[in-house]
C-alpha atoms as a PDB file:
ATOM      1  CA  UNK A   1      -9.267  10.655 -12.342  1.00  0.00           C
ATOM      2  CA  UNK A   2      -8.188  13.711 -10.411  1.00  0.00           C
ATOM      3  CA  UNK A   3      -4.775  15.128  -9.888  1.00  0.00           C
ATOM      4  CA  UNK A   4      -4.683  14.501  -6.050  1.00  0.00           C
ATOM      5  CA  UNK A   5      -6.105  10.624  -6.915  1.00  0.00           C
ATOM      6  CA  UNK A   6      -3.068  10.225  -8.970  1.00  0.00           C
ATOM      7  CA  UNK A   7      -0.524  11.453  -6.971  1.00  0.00           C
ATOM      8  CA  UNK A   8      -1.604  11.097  -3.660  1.00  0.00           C
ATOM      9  CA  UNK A   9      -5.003   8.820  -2.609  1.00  0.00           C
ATOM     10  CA  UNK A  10      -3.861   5.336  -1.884  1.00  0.00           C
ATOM     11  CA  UNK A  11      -0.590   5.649  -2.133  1.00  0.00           C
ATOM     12  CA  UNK A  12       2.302   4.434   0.910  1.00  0.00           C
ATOM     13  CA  UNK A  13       3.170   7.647   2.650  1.00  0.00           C
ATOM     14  CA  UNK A  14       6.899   8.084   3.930  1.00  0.00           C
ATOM     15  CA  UNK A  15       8.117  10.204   6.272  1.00  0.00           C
ATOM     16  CA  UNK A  16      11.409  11.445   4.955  1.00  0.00           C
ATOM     17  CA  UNK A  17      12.693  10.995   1.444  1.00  0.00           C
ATOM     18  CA  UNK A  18      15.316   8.467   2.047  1.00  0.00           C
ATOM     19  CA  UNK A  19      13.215   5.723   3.530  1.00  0.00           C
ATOM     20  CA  UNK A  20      11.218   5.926   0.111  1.00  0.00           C
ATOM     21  CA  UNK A  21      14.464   5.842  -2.113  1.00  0.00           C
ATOM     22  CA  UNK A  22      15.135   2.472   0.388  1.00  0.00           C
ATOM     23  CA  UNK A  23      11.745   1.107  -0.774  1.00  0.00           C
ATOM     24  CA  UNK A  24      12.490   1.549  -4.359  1.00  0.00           C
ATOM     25  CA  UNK A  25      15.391   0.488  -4.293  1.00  0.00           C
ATOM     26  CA  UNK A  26      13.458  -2.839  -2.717  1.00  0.00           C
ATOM     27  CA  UNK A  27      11.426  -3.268  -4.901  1.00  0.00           C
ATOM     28  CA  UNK A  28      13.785  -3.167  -7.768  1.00  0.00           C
ATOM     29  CA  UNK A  29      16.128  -5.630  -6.039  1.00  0.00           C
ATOM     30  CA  UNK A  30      13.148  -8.022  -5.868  1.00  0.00           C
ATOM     31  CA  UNK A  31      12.740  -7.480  -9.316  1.00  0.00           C
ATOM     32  CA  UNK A  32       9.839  -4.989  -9.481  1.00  0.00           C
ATOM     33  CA  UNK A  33       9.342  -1.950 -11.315  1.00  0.00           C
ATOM     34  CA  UNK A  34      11.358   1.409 -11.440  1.00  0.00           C
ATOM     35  CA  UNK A  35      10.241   3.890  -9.233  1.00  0.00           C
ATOM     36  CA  UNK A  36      10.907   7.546  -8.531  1.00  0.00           C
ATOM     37  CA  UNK A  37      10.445   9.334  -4.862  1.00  0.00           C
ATOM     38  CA  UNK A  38       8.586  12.886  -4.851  1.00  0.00           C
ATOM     39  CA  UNK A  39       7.064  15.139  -2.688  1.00  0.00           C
ATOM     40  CA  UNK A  40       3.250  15.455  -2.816  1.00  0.00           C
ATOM     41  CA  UNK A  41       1.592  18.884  -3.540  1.00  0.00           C
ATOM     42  CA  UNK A  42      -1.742  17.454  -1.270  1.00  0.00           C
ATOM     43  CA  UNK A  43      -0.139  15.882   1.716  1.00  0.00           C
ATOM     44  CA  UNK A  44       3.805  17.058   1.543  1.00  0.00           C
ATOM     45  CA  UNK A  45       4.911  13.582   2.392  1.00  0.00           C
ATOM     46  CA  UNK A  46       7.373  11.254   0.031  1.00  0.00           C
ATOM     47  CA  UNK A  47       5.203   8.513  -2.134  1.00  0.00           C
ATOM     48  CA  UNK A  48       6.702   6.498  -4.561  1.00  0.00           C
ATOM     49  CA  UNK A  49       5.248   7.398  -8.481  1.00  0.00           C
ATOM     50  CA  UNK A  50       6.438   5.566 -11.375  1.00  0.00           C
ATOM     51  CA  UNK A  51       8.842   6.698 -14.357  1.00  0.00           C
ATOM     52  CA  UNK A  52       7.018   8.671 -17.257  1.00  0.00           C
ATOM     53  CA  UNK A  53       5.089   6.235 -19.428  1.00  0.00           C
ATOM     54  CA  UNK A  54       5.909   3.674 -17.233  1.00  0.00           C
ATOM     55  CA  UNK A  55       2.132   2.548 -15.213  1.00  0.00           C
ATOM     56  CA  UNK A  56       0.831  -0.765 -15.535  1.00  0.00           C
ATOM     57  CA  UNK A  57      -0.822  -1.847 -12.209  1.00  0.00           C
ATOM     58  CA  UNK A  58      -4.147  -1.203 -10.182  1.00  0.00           C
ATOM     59  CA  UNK A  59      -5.054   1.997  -8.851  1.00  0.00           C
ATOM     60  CA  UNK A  60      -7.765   2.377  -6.024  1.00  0.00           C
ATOM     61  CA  UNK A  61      -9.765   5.888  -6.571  1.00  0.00           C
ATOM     62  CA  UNK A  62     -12.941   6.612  -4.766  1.00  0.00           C
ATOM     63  CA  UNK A  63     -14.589   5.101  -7.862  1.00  0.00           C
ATOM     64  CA  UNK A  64     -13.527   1.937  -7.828  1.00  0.00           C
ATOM     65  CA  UNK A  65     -10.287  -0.060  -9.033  1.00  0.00           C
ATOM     66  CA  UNK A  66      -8.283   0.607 -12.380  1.00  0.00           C
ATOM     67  CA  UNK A  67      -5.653  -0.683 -14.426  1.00  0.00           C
ATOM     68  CA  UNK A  68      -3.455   3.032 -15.126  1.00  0.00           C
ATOM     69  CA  UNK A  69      -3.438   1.716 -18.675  1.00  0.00           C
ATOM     70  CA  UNK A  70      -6.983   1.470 -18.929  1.00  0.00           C
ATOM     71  CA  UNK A  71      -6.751   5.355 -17.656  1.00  0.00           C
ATOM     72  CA  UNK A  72      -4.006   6.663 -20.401  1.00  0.00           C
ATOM     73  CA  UNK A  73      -5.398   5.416 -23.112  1.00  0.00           C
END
């Protein structure tokens, strides 16, 4: 897996920062995962990445689908 396949390919795209702090803070509330906002190198919009250490769901790539913890370890 490729940089720009784990930061950017797949991923919800927001406009401006803020609306992707709002969906964090979402998905928190509804008792999801912790999430951190930054702004992607490939596309320069705001996606939603989780914390260091912290990725345990399904990832599309162009190859197929993965589980990130299949990918780290």
């Amino acid at each position: 897996m490729n940089d720009y396949e784990r930061s950017c390919y797949g991923k919800t795209r927001f406009l401006i920062r803020a609306h992707a702090k709002q969906r964090a803070s979402t998905i928190r509330r509804e008792g999801g995962g912790h999430f951190r906002t930054y702004q992607c190198r490939h596309c320069g919009l705001w996606h939603l990445g989780n914390l260091p250490g912290r990725a345990s769901h399904l990832r599309t790539t162009p190859q197929g689908v993965y589980h990130l913890k299949d990918l780290t370890t």
